[in-house]
N, C-alpha and C. Protein backbone atom coordinates (compact mmCIF):
# COMPACT_ATOMS: atom_id res chain seq x y z
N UNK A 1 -13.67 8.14 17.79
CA UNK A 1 -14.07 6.92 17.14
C UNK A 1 -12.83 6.14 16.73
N UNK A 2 -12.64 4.87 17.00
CA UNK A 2 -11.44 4.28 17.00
C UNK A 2 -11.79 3.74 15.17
N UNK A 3 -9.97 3.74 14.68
CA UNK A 3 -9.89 3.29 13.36
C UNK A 3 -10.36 2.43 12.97
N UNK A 4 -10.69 1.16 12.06
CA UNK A 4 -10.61 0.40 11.55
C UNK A 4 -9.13 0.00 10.74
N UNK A 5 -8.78 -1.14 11.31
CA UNK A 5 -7.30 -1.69 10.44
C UNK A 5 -7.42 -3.18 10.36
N UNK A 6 -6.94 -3.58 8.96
CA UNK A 6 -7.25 -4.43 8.83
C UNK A 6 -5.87 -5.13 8.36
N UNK A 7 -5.05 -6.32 9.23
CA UNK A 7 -3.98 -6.48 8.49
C UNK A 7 -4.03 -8.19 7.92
N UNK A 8 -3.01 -8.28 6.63
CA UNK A 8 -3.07 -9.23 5.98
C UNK A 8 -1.24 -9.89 5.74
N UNK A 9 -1.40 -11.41 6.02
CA UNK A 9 -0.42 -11.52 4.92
C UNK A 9 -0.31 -12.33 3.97
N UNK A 10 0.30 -11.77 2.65
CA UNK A 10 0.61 -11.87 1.79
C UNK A 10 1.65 -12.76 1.10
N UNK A 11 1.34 -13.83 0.60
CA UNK A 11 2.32 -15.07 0.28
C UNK A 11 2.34 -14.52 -1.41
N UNK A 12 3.73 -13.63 -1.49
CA UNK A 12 3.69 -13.21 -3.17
C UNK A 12 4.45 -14.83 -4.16
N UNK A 13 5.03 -15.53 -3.27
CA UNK A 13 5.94 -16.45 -3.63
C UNK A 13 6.82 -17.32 -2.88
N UNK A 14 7.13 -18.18 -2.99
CA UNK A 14 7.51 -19.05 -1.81
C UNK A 14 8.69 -18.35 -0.81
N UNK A 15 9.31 -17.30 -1.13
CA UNK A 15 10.19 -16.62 -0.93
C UNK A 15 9.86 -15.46 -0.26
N UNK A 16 8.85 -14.60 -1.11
CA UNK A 16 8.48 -13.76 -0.39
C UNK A 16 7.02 -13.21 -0.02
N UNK A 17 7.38 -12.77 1.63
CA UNK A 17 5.49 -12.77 2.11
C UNK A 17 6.10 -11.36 2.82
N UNK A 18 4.53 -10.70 2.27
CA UNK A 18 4.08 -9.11 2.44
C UNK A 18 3.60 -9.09 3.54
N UNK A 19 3.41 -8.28 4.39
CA UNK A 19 2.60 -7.64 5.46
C UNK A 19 2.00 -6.13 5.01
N UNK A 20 0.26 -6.37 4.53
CA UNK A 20 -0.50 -5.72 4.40
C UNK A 20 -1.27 -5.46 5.30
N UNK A 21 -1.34 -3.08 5.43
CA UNK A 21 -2.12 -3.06 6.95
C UNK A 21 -2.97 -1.69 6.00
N UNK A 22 -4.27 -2.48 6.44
CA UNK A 22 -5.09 -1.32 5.68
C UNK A 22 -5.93 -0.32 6.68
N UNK A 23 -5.76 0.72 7.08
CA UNK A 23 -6.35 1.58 8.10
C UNK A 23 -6.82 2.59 7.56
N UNK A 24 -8.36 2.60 8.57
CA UNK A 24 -9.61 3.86 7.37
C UNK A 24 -8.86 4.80 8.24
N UNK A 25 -9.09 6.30 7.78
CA UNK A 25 -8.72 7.32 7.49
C UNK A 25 -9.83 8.36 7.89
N UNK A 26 -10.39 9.43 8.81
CA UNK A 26 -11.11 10.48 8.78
C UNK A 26 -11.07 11.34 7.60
N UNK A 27 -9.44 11.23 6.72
CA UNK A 27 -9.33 12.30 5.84
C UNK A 27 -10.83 12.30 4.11
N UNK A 28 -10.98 13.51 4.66
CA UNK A 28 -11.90 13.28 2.75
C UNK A 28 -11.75 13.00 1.73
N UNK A 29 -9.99 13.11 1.43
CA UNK A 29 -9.28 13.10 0.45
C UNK A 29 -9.75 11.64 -0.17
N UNK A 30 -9.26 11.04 1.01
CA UNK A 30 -8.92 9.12 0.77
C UNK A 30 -9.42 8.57 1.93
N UNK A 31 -10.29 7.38 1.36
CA UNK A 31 -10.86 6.79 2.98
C UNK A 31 -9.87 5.88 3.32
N UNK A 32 -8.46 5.28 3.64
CA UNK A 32 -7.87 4.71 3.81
C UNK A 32 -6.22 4.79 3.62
N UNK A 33 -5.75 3.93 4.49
CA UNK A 33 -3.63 4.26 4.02
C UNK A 33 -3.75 2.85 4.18
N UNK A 34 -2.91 2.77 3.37
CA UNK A 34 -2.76 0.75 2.86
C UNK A 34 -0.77 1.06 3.13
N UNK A 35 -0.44 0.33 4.33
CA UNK A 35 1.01 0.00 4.18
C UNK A 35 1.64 -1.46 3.94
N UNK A 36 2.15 -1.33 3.00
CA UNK A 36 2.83 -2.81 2.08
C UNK A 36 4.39 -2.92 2.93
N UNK A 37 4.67 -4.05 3.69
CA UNK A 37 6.05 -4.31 4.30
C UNK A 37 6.96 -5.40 4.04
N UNK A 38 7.57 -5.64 2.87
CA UNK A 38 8.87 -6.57 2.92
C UNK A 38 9.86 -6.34 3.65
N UNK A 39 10.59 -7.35 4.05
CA UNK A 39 12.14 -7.37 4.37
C UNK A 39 12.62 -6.00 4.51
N UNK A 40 12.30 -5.68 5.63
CA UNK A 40 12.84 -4.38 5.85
C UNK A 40 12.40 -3.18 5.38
N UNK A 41 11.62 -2.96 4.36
CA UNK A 41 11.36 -2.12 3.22
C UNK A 41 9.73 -2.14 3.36
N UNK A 42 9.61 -0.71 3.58
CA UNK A 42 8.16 -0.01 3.74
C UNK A 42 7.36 0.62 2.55
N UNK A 43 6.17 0.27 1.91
CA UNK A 43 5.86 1.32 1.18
C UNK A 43 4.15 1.71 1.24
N UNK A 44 4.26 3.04 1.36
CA UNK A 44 2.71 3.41 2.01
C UNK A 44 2.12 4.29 1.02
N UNK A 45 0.82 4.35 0.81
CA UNK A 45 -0.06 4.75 -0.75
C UNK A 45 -1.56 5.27 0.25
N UNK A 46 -2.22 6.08 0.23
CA UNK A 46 -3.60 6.04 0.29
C UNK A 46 -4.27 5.53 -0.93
N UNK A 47 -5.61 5.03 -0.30
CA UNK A 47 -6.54 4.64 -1.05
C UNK A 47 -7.92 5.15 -1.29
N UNK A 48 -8.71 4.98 -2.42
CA UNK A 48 -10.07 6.06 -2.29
C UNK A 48 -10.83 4.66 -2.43
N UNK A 49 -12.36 5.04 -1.94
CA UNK A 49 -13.34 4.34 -1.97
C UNK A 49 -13.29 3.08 -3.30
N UNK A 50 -12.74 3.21 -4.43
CA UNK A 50 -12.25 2.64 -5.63
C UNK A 50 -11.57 1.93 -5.73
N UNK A 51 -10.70 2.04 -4.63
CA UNK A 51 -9.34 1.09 -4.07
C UNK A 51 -8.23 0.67 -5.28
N UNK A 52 -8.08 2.59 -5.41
CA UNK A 52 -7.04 3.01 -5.98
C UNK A 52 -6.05 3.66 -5.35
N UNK A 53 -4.60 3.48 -5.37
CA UNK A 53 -3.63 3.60 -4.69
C UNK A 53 -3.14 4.70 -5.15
N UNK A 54 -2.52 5.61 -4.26
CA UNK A 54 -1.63 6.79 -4.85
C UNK A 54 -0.64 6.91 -3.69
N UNK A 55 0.95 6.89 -4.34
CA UNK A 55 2.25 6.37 -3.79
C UNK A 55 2.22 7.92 -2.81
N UNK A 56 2.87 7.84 -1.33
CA UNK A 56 2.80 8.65 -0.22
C UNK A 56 4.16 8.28 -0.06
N UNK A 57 4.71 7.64 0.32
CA UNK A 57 5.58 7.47 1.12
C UNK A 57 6.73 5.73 0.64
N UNK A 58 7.89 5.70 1.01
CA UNK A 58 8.56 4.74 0.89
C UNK A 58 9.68 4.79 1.90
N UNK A 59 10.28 3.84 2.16
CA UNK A 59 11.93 3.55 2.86
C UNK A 59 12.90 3.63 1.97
N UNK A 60 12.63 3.63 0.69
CA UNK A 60 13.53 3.76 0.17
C UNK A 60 13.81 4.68 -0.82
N UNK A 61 12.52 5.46 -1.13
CA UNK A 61 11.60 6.68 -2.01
C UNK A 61 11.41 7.95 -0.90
N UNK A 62 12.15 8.98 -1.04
CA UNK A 62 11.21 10.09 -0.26
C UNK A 62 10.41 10.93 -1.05
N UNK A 63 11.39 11.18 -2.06
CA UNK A 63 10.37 12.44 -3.48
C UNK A 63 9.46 12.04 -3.88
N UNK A 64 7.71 12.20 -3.17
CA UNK A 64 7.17 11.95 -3.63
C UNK A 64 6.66 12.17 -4.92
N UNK A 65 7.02 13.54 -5.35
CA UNK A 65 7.39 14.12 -6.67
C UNK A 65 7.48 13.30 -8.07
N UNK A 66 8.37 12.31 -7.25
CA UNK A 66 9.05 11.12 -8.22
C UNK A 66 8.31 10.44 -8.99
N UNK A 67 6.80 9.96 -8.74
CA UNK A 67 6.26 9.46 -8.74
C UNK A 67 6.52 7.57 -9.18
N UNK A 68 7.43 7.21 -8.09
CA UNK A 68 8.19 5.83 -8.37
C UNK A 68 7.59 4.68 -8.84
N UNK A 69 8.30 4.15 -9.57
CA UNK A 69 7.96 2.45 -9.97
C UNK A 69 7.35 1.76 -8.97
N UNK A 70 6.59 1.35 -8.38
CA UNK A 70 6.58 0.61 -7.47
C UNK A 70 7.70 -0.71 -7.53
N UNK A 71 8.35 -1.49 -6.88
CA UNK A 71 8.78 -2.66 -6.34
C UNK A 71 7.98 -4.24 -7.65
N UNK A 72 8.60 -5.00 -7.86
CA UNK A 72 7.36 -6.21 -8.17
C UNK A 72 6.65 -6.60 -6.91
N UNK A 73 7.10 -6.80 -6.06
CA UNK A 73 6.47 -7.34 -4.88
C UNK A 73 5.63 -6.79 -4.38
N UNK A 74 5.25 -5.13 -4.77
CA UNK A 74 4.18 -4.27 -4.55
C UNK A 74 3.28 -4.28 -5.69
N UNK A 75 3.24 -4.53 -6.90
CA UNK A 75 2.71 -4.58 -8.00
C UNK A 75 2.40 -5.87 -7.67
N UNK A 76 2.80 -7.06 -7.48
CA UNK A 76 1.56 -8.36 -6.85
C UNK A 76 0.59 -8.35 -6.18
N UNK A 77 1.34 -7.25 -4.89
CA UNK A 77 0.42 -7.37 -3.80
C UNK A 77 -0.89 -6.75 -4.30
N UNK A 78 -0.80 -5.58 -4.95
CA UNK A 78 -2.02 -5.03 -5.25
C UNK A 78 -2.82 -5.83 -6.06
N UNK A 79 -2.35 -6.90 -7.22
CA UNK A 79 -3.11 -7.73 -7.88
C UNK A 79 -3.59 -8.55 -7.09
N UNK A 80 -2.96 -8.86 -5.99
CA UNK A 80 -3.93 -9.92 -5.18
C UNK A 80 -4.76 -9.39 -4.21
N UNK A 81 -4.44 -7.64 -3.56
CA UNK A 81 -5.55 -6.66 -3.14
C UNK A 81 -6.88 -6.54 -3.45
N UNK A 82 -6.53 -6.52 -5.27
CA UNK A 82 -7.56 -5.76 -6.11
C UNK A 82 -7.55 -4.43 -6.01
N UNK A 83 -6.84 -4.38 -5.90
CA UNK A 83 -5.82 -1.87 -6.03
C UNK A 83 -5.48 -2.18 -6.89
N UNK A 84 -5.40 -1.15 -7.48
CA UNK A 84 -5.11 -0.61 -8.90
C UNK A 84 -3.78 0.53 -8.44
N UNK A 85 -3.27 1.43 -9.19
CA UNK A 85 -2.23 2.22 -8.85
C UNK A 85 -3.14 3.63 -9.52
N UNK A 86 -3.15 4.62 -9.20
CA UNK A 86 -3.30 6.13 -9.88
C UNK A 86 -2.15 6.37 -10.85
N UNK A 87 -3.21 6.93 -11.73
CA UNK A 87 -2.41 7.18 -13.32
C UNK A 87 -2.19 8.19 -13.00
């Protein structure tokens, strides 16, 4: 059964525009991986039915451990998503 992906972009400011790619997921965990792309700089989160984000992956983050700040430019994008971040 082929994915569903859905990509967007994102005008955070006259300066800077996001490339949002939201692709469902078989996994049970999370129905979805939402990847956020500025200028070079990758950052990838699954999402649950709630379209709540929990940080996976970065270009510039590997420990996921870390549990990192997100970026501002990722903290917009999700306000203009409607994602939230996992506490």
């Amino acid at each position: 059964m082929p994915r569903a992906v859905r990509t967007d972009s994102i005008d955070i400011d006259r300066q800077t525009s996001v490339r949002a790619v939201i692709e469902q997921t078989p996994d049970a965990d999370h129905a979805a991986e939402l990847t956020l792309k500025n200028d070079g700089e990758r950052w990838v989160y699954t999402l649950t039915d709630e379209r709540e984000a929990a940080f996976r992956r970065s270009t510039t983050i590997t420990d996921v451990a870390a549990e990192p700040e997100p970026p501002t430019w990722v903290q917009k994008a999700f306000e203009m998503l409607d994602i939230r971040e996992a506490e």
